[in-house]
C-alpha atoms as a PDB file:
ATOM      1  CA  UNK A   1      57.310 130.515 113.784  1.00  0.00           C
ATOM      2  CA  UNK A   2      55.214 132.303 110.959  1.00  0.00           C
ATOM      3  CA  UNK A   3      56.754 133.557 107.778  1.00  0.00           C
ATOM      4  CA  UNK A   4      55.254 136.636 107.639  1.00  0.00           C
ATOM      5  CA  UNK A   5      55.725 139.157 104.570  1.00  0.00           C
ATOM      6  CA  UNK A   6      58.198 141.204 106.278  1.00  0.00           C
ATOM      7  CA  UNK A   7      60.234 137.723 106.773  1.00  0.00           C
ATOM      8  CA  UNK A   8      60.208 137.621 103.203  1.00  0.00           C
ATOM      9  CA  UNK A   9      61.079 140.757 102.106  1.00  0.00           C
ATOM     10  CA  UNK A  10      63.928 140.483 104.097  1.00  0.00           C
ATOM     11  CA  UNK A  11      64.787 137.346 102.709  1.00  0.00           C
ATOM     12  CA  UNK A  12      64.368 138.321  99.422  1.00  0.00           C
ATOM     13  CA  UNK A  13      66.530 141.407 100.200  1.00  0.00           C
ATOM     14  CA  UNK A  14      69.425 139.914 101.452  1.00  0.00           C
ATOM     15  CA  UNK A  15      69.534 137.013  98.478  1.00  0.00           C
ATOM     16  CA  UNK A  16      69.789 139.130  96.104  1.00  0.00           C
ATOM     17  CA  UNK A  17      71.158 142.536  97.136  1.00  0.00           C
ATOM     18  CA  UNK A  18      68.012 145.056  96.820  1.00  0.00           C
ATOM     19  CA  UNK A  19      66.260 147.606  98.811  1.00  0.00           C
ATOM     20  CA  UNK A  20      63.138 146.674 101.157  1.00  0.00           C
ATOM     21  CA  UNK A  21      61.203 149.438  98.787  1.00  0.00           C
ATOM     22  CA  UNK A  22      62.150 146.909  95.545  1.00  0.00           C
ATOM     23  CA  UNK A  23      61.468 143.632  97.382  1.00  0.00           C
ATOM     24  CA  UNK A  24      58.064 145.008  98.705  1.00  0.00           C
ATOM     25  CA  UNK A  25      57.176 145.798  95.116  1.00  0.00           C
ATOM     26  CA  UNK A  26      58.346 142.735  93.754  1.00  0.00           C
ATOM     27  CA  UNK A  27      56.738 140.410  96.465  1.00  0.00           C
ATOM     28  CA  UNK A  28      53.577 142.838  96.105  1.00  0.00           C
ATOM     29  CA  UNK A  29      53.088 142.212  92.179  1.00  0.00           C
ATOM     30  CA  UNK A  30      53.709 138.348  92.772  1.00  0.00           C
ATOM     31  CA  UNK A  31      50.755 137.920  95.392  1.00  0.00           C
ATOM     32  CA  UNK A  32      48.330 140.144  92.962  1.00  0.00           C
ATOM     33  CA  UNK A  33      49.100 137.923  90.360  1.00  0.00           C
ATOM     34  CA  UNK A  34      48.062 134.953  92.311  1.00  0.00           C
ATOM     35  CA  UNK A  35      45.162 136.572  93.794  1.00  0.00           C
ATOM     36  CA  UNK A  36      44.062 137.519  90.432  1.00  0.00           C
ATOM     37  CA  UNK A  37      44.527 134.889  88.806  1.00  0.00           C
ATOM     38  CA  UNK A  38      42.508 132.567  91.701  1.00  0.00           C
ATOM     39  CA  UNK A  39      39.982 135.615  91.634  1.00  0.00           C
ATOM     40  CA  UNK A  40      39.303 134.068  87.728  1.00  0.00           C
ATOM     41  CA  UNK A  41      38.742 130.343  88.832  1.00  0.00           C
ATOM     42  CA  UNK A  42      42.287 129.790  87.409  1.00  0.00           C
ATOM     43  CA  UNK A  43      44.960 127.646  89.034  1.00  0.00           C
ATOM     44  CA  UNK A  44      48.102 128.973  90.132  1.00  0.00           C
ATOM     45  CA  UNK A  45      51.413 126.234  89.703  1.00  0.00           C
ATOM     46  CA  UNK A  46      54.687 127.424  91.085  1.00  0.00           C
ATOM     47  CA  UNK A  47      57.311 124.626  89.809  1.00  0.00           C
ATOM     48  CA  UNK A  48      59.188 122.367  92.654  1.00  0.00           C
ATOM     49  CA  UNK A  49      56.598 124.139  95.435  1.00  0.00           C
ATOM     50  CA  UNK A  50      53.174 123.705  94.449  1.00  0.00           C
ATOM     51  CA  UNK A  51      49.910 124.333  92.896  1.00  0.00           C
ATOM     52  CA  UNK A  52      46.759 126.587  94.651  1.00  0.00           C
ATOM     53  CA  UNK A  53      43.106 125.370  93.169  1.00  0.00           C
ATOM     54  CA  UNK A  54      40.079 127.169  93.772  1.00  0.00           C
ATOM     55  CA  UNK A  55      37.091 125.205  94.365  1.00  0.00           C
ATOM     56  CA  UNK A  56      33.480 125.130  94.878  1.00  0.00           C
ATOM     57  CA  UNK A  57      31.654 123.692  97.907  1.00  0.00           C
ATOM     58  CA  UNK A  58      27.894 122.728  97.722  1.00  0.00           C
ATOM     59  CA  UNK A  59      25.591 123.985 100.439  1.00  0.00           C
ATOM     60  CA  UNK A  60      25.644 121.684 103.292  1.00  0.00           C
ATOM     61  CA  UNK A  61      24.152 121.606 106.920  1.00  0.00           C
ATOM     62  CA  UNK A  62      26.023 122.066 109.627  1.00  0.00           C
ATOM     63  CA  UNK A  63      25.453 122.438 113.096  1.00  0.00           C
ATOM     64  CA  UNK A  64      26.241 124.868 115.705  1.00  0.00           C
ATOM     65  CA  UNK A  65      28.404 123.357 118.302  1.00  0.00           C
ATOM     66  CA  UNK A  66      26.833 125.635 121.340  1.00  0.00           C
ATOM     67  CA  UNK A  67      23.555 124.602 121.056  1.00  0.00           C
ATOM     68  CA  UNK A  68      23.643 121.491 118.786  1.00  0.00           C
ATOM     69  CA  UNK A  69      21.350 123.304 116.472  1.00  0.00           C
ATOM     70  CA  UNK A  70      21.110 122.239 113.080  1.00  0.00           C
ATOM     71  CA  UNK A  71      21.426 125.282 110.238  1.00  0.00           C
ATOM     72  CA  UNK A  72      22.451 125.520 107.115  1.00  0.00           C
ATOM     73  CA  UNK A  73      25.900 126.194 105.562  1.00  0.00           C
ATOM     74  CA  UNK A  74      25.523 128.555 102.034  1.00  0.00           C
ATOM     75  CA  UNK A  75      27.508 127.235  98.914  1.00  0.00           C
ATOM     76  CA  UNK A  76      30.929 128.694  98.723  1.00  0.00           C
ATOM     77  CA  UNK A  77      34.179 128.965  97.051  1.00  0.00           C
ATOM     78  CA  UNK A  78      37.429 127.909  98.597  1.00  0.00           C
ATOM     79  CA  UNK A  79      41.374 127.957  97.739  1.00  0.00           C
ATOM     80  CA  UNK A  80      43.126 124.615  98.277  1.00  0.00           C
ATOM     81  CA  UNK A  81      47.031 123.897  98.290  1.00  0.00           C
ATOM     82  CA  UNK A  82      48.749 120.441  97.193  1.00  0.00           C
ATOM     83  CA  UNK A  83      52.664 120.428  97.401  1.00  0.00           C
ATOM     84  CA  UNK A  84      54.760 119.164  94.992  1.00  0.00           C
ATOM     85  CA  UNK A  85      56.374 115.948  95.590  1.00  0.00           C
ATOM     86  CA  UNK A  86      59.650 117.671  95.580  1.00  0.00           C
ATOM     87  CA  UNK A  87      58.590 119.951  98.663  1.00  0.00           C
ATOM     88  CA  UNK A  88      57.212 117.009 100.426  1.00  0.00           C
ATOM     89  CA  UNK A  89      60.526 115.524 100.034  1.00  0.00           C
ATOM     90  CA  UNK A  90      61.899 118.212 101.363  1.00  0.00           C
ATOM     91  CA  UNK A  91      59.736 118.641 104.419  1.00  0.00           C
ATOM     92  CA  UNK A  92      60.090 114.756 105.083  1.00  0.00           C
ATOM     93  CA  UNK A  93      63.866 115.223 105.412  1.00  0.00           C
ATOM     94  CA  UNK A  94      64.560 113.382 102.092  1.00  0.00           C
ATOM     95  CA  UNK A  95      65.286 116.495  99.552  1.00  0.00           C
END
């Protein structure tokens, strides 16, 4: 199953007691945070969960798997994710 935004307003919602309106502004101003702050190059650590890194890829060549064609792949940036060891604890079964 996905967790979708709705999942987590919900979620939110029922933890701690507050309208979908509140928990859609209050999930809303946490993901524009992130996204601003990996929009500046910054990193983005959430304790016990994890930390997002933007990073830069060099040009490259690639190839086109329908034809087998060789072409060129433009430089780009991308976001990464690394858990914390706590989450992958958790995940494993061990947390």
């Amino acid at each position: 199953m996905t967790l979708t935004k709705e999942h987590l307003i919900r979620s939110i919602g029922n933890r701690l007691g507050i309208s979908k309106f509140e928990c859609t502004r209050l999930l809303d101003s946490v993901l524009e945070s992130v996204k601003t702050s990996l929009s500046n190059g910054e990193d983005v650590m959430i304790s016990r969960f994890g930390r997002f890194s933007v990073k830069k890829k060099a040009p490259r060549r690639g190839r086109n798997i329908a034809t087998g064609e060789d072409l060129p792949l433009d430089a780009r940036t991308v976001v990464t994710f690394h858990c914390s060891g706590i989450l992958k604890h958790k995940i494993n079964g061990r947390g």
